[in-house]
C-alpha atoms as a PDB file:
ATOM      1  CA  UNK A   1     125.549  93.877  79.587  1.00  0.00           C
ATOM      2  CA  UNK A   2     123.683  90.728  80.781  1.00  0.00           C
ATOM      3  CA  UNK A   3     120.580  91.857  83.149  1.00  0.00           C
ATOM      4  CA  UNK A   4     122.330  89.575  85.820  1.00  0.00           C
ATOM      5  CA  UNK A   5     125.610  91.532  86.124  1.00  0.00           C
ATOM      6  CA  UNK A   6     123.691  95.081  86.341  1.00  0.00           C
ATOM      7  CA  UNK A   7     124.190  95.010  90.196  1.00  0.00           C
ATOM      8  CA  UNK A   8     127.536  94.570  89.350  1.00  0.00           C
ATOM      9  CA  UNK A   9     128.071  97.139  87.347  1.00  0.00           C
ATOM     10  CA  UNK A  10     126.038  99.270  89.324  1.00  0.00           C
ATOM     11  CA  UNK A  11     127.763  98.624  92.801  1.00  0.00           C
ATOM     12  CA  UNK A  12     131.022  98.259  91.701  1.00  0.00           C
ATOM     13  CA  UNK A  13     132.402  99.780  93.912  1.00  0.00           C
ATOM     14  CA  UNK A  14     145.935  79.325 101.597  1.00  0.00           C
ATOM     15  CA  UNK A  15     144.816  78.118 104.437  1.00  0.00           C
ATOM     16  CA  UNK A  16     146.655  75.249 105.147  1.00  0.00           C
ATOM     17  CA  UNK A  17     146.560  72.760 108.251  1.00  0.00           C
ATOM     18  CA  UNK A  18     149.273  70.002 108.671  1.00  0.00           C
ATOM     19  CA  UNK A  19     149.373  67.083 111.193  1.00  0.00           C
ATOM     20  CA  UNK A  20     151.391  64.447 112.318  1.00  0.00           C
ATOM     21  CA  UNK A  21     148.647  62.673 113.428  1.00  0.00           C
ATOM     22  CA  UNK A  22     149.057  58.483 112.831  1.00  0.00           C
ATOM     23  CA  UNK A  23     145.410  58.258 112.330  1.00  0.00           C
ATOM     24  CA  UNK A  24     144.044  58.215 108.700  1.00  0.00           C
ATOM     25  CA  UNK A  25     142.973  61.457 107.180  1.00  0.00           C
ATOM     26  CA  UNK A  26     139.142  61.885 107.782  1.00  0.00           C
ATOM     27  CA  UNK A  27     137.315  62.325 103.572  1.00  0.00           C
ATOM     28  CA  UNK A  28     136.061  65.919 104.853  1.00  0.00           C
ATOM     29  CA  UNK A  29     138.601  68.825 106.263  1.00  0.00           C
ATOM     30  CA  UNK A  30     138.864  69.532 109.763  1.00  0.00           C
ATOM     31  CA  UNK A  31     138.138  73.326 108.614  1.00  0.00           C
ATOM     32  CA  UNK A  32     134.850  74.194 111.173  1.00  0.00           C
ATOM     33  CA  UNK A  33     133.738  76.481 108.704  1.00  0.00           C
ATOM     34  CA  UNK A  34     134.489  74.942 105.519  1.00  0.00           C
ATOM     35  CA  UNK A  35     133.606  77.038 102.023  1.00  0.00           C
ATOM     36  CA  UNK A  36     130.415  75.812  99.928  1.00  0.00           C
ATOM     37  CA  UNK A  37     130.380  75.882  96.199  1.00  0.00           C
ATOM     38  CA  UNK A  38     127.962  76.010  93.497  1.00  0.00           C
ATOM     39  CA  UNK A  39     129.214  72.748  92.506  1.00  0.00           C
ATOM     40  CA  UNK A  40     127.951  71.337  95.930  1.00  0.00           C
ATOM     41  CA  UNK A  41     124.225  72.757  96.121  1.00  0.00           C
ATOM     42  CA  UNK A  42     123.886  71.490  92.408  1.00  0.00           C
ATOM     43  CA  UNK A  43     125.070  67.987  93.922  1.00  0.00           C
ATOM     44  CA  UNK A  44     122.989  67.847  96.806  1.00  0.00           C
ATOM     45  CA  UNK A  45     119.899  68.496  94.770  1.00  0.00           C
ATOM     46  CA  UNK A  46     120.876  65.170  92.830  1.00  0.00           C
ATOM     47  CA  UNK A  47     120.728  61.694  93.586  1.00  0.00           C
ATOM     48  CA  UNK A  48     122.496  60.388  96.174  1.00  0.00           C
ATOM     49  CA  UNK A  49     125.906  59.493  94.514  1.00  0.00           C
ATOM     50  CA  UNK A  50     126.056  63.193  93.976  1.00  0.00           C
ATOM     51  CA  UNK A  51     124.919  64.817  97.358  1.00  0.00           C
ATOM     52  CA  UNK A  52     126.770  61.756  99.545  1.00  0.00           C
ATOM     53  CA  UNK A  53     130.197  63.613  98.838  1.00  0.00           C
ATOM     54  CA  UNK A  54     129.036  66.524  99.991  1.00  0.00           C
ATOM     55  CA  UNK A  55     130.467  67.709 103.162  1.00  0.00           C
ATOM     56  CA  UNK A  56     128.365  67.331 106.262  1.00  0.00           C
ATOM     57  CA  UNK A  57     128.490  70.062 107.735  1.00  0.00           C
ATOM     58  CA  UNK A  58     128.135  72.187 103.722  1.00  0.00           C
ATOM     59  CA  UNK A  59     125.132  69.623 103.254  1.00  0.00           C
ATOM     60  CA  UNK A  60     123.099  70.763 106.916  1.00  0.00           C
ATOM     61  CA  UNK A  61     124.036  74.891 106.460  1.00  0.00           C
ATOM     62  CA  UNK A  62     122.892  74.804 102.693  1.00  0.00           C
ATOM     63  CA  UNK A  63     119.888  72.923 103.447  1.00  0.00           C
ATOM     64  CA  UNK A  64     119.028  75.445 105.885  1.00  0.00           C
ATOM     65  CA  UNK A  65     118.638  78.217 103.105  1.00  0.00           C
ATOM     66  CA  UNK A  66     116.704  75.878 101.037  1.00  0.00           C
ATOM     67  CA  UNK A  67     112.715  76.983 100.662  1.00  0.00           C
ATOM     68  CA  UNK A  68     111.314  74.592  98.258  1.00  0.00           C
ATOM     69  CA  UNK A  69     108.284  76.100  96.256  1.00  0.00           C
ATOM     70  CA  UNK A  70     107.874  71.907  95.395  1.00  0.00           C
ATOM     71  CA  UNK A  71     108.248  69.488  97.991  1.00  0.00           C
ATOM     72  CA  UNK A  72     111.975  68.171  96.756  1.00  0.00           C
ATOM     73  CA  UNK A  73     112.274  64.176  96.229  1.00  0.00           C
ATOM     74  CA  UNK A  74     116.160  63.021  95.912  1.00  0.00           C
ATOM     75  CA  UNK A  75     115.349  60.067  94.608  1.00  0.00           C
ATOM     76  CA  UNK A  76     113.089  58.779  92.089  1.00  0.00           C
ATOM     77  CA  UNK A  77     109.866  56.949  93.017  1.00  0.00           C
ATOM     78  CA  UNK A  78     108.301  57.138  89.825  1.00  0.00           C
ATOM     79  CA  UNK A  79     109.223  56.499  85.982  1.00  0.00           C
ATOM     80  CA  UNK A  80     108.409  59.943  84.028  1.00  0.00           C
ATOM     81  CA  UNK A  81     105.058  60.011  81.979  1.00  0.00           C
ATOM     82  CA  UNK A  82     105.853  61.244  78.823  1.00  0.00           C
ATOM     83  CA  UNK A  83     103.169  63.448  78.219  1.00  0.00           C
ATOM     84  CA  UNK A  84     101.972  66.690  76.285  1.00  0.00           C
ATOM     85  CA  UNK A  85     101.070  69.634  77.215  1.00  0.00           C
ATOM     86  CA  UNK A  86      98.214  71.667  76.527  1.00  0.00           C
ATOM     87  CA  UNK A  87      97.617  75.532  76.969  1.00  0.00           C
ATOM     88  CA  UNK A  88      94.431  74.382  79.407  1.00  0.00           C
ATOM     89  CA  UNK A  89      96.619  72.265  81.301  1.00  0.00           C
ATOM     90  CA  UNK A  90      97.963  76.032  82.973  1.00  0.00           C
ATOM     91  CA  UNK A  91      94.199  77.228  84.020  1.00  0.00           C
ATOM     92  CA  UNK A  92      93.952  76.698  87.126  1.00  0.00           C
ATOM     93  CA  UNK A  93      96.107  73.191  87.691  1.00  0.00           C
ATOM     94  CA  UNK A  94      95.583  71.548  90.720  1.00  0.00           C
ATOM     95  CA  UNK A  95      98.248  71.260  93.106  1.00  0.00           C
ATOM     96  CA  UNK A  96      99.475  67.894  92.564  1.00  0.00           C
ATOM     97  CA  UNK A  97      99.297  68.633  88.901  1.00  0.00           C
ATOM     98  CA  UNK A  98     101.349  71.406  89.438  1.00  0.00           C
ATOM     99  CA  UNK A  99     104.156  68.956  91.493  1.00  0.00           C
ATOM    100  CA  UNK A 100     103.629  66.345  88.872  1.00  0.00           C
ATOM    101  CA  UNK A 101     105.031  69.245  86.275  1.00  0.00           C
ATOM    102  CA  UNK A 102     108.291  69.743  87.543  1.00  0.00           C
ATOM    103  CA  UNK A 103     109.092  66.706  89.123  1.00  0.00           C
ATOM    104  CA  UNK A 104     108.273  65.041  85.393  1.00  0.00           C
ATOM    105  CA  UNK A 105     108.187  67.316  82.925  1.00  0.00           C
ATOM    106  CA  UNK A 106     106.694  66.944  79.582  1.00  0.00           C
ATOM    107  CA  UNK A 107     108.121  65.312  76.850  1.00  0.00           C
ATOM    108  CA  UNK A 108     110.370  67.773  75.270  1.00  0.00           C
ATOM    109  CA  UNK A 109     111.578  69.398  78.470  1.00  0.00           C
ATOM    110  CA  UNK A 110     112.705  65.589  79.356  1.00  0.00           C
ATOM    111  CA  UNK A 111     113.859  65.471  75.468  1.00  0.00           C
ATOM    112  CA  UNK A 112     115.734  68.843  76.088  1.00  0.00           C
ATOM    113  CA  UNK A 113     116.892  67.589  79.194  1.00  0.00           C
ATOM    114  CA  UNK A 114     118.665  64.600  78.216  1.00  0.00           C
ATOM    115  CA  UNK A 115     120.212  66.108  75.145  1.00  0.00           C
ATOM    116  CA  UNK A 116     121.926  68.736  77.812  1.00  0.00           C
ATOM    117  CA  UNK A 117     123.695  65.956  79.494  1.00  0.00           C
ATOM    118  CA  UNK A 118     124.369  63.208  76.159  1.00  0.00           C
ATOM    119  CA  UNK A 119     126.169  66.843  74.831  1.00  0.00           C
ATOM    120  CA  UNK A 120     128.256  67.102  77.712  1.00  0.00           C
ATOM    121  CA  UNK A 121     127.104  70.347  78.720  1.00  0.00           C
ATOM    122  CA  UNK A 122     127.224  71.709  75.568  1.00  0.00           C
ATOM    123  CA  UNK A 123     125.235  74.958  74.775  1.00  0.00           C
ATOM    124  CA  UNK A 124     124.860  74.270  71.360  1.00  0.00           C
ATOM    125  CA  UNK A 125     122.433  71.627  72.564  1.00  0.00           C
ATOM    126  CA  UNK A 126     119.777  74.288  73.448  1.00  0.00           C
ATOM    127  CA  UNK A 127     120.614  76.903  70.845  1.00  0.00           C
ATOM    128  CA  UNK A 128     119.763  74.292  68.060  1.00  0.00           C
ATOM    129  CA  UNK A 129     115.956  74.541  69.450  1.00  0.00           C
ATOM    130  CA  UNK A 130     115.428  77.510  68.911  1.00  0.00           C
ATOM    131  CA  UNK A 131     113.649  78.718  66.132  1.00  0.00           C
ATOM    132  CA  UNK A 132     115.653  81.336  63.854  1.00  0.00           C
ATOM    133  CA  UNK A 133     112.589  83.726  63.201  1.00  0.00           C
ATOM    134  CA  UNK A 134     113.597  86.907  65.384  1.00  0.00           C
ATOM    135  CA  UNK A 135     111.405  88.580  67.412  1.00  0.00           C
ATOM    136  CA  UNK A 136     112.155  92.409  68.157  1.00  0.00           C
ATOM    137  CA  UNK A 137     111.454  92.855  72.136  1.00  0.00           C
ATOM    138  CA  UNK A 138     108.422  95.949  72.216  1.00  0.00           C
ATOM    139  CA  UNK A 139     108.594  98.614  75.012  1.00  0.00           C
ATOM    140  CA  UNK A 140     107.755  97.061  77.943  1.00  0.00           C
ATOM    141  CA  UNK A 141     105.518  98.870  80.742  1.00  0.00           C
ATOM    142  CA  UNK A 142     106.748 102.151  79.461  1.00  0.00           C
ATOM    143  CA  UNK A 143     110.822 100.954  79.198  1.00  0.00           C
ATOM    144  CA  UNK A 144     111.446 102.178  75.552  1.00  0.00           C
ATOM    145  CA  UNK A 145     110.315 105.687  76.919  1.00  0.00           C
ATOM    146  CA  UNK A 146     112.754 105.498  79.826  1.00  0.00           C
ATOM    147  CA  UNK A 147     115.770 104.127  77.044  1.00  0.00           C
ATOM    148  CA  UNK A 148     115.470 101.059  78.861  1.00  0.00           C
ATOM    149  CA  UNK A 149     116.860  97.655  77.718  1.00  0.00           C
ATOM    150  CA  UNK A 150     115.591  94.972  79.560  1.00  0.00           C
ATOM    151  CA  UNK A 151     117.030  92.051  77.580  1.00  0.00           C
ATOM    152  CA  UNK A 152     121.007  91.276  76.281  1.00  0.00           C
ATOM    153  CA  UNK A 153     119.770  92.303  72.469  1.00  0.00           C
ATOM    154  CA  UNK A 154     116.761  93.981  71.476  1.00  0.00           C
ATOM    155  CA  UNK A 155     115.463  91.237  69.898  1.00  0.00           C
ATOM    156  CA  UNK A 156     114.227  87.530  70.864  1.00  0.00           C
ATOM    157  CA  UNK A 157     113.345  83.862  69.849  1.00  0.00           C
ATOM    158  CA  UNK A 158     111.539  81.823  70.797  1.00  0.00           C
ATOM    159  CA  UNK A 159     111.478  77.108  70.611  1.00  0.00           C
ATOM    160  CA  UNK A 160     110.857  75.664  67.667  1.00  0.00           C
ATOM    161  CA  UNK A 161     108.159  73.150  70.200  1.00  0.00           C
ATOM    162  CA  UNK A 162     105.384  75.719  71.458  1.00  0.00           C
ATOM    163  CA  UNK A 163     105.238  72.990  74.667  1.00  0.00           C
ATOM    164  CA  UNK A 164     108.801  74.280  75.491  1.00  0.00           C
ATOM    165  CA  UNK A 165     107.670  78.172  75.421  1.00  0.00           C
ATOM    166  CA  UNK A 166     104.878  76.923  77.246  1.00  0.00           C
ATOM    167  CA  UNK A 167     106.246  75.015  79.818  1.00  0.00           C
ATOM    168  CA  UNK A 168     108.863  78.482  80.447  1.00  0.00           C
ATOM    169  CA  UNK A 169     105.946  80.608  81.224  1.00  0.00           C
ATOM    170  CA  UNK A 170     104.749  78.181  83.493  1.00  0.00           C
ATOM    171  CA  UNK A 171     107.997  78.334  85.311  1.00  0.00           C
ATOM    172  CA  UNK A 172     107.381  81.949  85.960  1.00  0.00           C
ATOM    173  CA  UNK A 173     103.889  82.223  86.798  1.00  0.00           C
ATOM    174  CA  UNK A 174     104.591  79.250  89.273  1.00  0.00           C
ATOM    175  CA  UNK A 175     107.070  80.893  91.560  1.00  0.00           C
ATOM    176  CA  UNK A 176     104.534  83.782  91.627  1.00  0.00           C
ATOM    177  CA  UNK A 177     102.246  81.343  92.685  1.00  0.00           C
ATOM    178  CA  UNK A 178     104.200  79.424  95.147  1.00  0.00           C
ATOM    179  CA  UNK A 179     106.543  82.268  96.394  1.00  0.00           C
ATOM    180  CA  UNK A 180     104.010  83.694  99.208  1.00  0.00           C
ATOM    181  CA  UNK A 181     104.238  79.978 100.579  1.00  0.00           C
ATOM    182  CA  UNK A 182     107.851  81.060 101.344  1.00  0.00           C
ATOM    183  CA  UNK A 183     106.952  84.296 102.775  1.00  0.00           C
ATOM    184  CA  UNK A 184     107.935  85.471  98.724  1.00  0.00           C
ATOM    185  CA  UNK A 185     105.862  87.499  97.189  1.00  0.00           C
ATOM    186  CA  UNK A 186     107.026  88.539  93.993  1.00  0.00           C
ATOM    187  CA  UNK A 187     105.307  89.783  90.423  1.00  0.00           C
ATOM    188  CA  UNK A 188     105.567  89.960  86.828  1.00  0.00           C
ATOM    189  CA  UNK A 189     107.104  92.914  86.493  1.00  0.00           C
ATOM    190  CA  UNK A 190     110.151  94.143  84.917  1.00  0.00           C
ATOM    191  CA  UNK A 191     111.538  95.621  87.866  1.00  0.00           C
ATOM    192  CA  UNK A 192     110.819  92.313  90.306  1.00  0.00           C
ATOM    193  CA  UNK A 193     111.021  89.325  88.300  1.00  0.00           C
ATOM    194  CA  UNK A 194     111.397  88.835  84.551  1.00  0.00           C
ATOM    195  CA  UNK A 195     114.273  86.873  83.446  1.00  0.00           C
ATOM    196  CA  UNK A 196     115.995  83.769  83.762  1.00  0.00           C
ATOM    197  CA  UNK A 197     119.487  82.677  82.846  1.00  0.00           C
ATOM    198  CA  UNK A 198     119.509  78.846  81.486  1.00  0.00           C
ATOM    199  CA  UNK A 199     122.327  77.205  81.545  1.00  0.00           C
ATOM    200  CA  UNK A 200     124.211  73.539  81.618  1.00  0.00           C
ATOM    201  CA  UNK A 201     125.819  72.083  84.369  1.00  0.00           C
ATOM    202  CA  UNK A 202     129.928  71.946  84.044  1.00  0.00           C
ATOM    203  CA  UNK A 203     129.909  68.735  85.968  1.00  0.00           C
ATOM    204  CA  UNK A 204     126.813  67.045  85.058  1.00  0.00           C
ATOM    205  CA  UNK A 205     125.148  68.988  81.996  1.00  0.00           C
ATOM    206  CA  UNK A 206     122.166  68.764  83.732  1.00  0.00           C
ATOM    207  CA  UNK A 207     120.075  71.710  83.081  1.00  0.00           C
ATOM    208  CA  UNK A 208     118.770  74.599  84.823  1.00  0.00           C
ATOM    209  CA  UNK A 209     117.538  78.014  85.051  1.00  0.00           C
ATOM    210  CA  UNK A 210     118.399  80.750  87.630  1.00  0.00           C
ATOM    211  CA  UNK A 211     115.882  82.789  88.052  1.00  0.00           C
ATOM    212  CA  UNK A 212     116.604  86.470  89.428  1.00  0.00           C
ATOM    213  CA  UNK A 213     113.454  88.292  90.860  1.00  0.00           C
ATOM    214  CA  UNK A 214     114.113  92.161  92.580  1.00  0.00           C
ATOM    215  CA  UNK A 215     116.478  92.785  89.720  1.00  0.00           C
ATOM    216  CA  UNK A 216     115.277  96.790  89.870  1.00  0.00           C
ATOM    217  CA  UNK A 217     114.658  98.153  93.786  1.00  0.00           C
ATOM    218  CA  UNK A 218     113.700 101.610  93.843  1.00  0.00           C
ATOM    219  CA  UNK A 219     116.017 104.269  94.884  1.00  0.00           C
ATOM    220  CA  UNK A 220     115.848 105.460  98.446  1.00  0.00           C
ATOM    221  CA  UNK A 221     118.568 107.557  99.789  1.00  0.00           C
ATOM    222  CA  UNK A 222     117.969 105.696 103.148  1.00  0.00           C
ATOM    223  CA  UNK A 223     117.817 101.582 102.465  1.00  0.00           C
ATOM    224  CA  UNK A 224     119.227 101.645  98.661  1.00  0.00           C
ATOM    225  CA  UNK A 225     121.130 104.516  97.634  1.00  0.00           C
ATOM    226  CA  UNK A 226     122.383 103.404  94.398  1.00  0.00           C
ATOM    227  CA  UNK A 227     121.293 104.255  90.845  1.00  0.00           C
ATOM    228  CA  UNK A 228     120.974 101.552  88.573  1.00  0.00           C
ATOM    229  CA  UNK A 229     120.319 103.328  85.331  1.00  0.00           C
ATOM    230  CA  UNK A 230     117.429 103.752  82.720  1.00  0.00           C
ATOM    231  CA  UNK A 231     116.046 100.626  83.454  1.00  0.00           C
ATOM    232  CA  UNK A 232     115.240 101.212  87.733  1.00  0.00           C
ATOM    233  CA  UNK A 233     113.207 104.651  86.633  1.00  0.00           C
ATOM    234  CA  UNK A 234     109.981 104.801  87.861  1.00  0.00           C
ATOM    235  CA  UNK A 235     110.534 101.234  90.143  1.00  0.00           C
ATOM    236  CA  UNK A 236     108.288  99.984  92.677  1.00  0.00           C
ATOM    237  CA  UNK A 237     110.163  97.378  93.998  1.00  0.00           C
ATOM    238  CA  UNK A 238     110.794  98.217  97.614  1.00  0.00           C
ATOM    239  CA  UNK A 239     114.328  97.513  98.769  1.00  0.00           C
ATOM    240  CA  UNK A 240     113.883  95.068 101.619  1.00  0.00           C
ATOM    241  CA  UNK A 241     114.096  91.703 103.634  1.00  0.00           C
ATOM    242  CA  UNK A 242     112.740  90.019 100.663  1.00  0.00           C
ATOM    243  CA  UNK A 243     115.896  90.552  98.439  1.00  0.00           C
ATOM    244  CA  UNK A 244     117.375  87.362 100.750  1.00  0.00           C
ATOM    245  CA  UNK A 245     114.440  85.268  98.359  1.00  0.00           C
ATOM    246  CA  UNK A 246     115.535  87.163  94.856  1.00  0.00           C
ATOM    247  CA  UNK A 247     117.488  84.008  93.303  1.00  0.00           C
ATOM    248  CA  UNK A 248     115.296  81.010  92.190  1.00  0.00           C
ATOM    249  CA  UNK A 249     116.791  77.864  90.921  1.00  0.00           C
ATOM    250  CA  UNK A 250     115.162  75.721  88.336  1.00  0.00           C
ATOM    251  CA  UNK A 251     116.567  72.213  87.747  1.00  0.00           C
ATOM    252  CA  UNK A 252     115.421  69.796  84.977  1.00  0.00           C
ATOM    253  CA  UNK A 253     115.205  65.968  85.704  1.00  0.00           C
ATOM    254  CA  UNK A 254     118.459  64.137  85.361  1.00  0.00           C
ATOM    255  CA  UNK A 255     119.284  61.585  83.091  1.00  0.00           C
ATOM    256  CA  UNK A 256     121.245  58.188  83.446  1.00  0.00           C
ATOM    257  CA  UNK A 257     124.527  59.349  81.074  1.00  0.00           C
ATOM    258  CA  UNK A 258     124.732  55.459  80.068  1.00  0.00           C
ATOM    259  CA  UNK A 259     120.826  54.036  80.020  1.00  0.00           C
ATOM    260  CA  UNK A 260     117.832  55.782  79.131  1.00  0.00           C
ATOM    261  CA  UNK A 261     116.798  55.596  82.864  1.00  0.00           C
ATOM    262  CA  UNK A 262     116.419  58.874  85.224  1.00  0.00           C
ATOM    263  CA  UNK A 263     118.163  59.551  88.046  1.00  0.00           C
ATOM    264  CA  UNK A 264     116.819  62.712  89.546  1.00  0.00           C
ATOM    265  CA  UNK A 265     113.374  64.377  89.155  1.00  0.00           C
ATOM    266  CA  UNK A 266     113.001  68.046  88.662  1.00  0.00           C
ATOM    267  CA  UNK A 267     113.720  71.087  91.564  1.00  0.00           C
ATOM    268  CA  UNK A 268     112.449  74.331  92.116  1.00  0.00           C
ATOM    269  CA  UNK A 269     113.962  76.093  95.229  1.00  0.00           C
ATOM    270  CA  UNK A 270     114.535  79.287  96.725  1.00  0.00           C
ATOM    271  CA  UNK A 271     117.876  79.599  97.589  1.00  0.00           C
ATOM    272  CA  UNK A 272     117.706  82.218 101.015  1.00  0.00           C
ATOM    273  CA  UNK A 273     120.570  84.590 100.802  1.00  0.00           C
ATOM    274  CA  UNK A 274     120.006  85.945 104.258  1.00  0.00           C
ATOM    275  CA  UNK A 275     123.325  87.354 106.418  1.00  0.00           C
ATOM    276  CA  UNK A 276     123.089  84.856 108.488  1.00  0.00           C
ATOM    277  CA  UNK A 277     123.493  81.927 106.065  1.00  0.00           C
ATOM    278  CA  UNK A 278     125.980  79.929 104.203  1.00  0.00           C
ATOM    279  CA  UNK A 279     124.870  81.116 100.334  1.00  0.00           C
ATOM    280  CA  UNK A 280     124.636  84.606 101.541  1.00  0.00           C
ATOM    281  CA  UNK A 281     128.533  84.272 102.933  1.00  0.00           C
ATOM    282  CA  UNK A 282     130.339  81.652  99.954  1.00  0.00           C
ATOM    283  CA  UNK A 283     128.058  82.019  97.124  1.00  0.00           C
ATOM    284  CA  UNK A 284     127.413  85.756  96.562  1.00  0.00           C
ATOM    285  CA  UNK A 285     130.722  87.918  95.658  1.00  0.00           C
ATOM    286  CA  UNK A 286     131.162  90.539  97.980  1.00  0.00           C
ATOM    287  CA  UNK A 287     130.638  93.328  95.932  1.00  0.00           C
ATOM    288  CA  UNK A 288     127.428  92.250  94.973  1.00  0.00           C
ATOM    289  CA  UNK A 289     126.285  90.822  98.304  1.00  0.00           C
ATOM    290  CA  UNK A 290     123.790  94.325  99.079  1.00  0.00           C
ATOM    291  CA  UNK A 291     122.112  93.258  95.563  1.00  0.00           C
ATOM    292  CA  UNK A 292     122.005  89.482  96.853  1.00  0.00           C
ATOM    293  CA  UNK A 293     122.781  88.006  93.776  1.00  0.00           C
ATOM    294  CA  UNK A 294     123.870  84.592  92.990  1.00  0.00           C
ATOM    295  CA  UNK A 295     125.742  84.304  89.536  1.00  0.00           C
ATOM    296  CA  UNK A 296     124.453  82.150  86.380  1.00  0.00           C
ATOM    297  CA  UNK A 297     127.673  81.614  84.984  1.00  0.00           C
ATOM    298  CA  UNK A 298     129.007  79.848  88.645  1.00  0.00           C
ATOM    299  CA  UNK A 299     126.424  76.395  87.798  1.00  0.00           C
ATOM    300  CA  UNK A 300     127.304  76.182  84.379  1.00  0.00           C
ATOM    301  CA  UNK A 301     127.148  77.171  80.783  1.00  0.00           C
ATOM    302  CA  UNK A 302     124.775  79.532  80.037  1.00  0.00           C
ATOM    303  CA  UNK A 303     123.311  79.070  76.933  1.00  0.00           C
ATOM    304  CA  UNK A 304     120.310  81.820  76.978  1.00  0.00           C
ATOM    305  CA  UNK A 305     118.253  84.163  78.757  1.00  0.00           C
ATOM    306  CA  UNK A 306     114.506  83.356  79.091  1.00  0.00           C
ATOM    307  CA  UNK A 307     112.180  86.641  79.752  1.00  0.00           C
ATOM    308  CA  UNK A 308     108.872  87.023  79.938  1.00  0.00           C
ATOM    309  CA  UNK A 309     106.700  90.193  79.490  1.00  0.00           C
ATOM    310  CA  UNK A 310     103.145  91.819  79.472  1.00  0.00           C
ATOM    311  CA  UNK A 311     102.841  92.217  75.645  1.00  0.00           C
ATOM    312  CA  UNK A 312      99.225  93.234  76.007  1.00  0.00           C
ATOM    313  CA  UNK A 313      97.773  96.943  75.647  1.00  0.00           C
ATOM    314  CA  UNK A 314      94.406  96.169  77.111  1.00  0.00           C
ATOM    315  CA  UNK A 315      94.920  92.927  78.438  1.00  0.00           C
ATOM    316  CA  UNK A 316      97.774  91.276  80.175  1.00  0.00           C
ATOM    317  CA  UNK A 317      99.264  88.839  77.545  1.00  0.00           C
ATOM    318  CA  UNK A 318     102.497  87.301  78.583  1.00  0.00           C
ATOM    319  CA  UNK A 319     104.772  86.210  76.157  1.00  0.00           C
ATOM    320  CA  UNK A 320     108.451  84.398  76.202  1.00  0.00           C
ATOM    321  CA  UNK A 321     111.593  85.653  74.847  1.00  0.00           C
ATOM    322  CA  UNK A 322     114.636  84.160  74.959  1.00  0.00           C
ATOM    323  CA  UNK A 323     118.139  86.003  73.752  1.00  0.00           C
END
């Protein structure tokens, strides 16, 4: 079972308008409430041939439940630098540098990037990256003790370019970073956050990463009665407000599918999943909606999971594995 569908396993528990109206039909339905799709938040954090279609009204609520952890730039100002980068680039970056890295990438996250989109979306675009040497995934902050399997197989990989694994943990230690700017704070950890699910746009192939953080709240009889498995033992994630912040959305720069121009620079967003909002009421399925989880498989094609964990005995060491 993917680590993304454990709420849902664990909580498991045609409307149609005519008019004989002579005027010409309006490009957006009358509907006051209209439904928002994945499709449509992917499109309005694109250029703006791909936001311009979106519905008005889908456009202003989904903004509204968008906390940027980097200020987010439709269009592009700037030609990417193709550049490398180094393990002392992540000590304490400055926060420009930091912008810099996800609006323009290095040079094989653009490389990756663009080979997403000239496959068409095609998974086997990422999979042929990876290196083949498997990596078995080690107990992690006690889980082999508690018969706890944090990852879809027991083992992991890891890119053939060490900038790639790189630039993954950077993801991660970013949004712990950033996330308190958003009133997010969020750790490490595997119960909080952990994984990510990368996958290829169906209508684009540009890529991304959904990042889930809370994935293991502690049991309380009172705010989260619900027993997760092996995996939520000894949890001290607390079961609160902060689950509305718990999906994190990654997306590469996007390519020109005809030139070797860029359309789009790089995203990283919060998506708020609070009651009150529009991804809380069209983009979470109902019988997940307590868990507040947005699905991977509703952007695109996922092609793996990216994890991170505290390898170290003494020392935190963070390493990536992806399965």
């Amino acid at each position: 079972m993917k680590p993304s569908s454990v709420f849902g396993f664990a909580l498991f528990l045609s409307f149609s308008v005519t008019s004989s109206s002579s005027f010409p039909p309006t490009p957006f339905s009358s509907n006051p409430n209209p439904k928002a799709t994945p499709s449509n938040l992917l499109s309005l954090l694109g250029p703006t041939p791909h936001s311009k279609p979106v519905n008005p009204v889908i456009a202003r609520k989904l903004f509204s439940c968008l906390k940027f952890l980097v200020p987010f730039s439709p269009t592009v100002t700037a030609s990417p630098r193709y550049r490398k980068l180094f393990r002392t680039e992540l000590i304490a970056p400055s926060r420009r540098h930091e912008n810099d890295m996800i609006w323009w990438p290095p040079e094989s996250v653009l490389e990756l990037a663009r080979l997403a989109v000239d496959s068409g979306g095609d998974p086997a675009a990422v999979h042929r990256l990876l290196d083949p040497t498997v990596i078995p995934v080690p107990s992690v902050e006690g889980s082999n003790k508690n018969r706890c399997q944090l990852t879809r197989t027991p083992y992991g990989r890891r890119f053939i370019s060490e900038e790639l694994n790189m630039y993954m943990q950077f993801l991660f230690e970013l949004i712990v970073d950033r996330g308190p700017s958003v009133g997010f704070d969020v750790a490490l950890s595997r119960f909080d956050l952990f994984h990510g699910h990368l996958f290829l746009s169906r209508d684009s192939g540009r890529l991304g990463i959904l990042f889930h953080a809370r994935e293991y709240p502690a049991y309380n009889k009172q705010v989260f009665p619900y027993n997760m498995g092996y995996c939520q033992i000894g949890s001290n994630v607390t079961y609160d407000d902060s689950m509305n912040l718990r999906n994190i959305l990654w997306l590469a720069p996007l390519p020109d599918r005809s030139t070797k121009s860029w359309v789009a620079p790089g995203v990283l967003v919060v998506l708020d999943a609070n009651p009150n909002g529009i991804i809380y009421r069209d983009l979470i399925p109902d019988y997940v909606k307590i868990a507040r989880t947005i699905y991977e498989d509703d952007f695109g094609e996922v092609a793996v999971d990216v994890n991170i964990f505290n390898v170290g005995s003494l020392s935190r060491n963070y390493q990536i594995f992806i399965c």
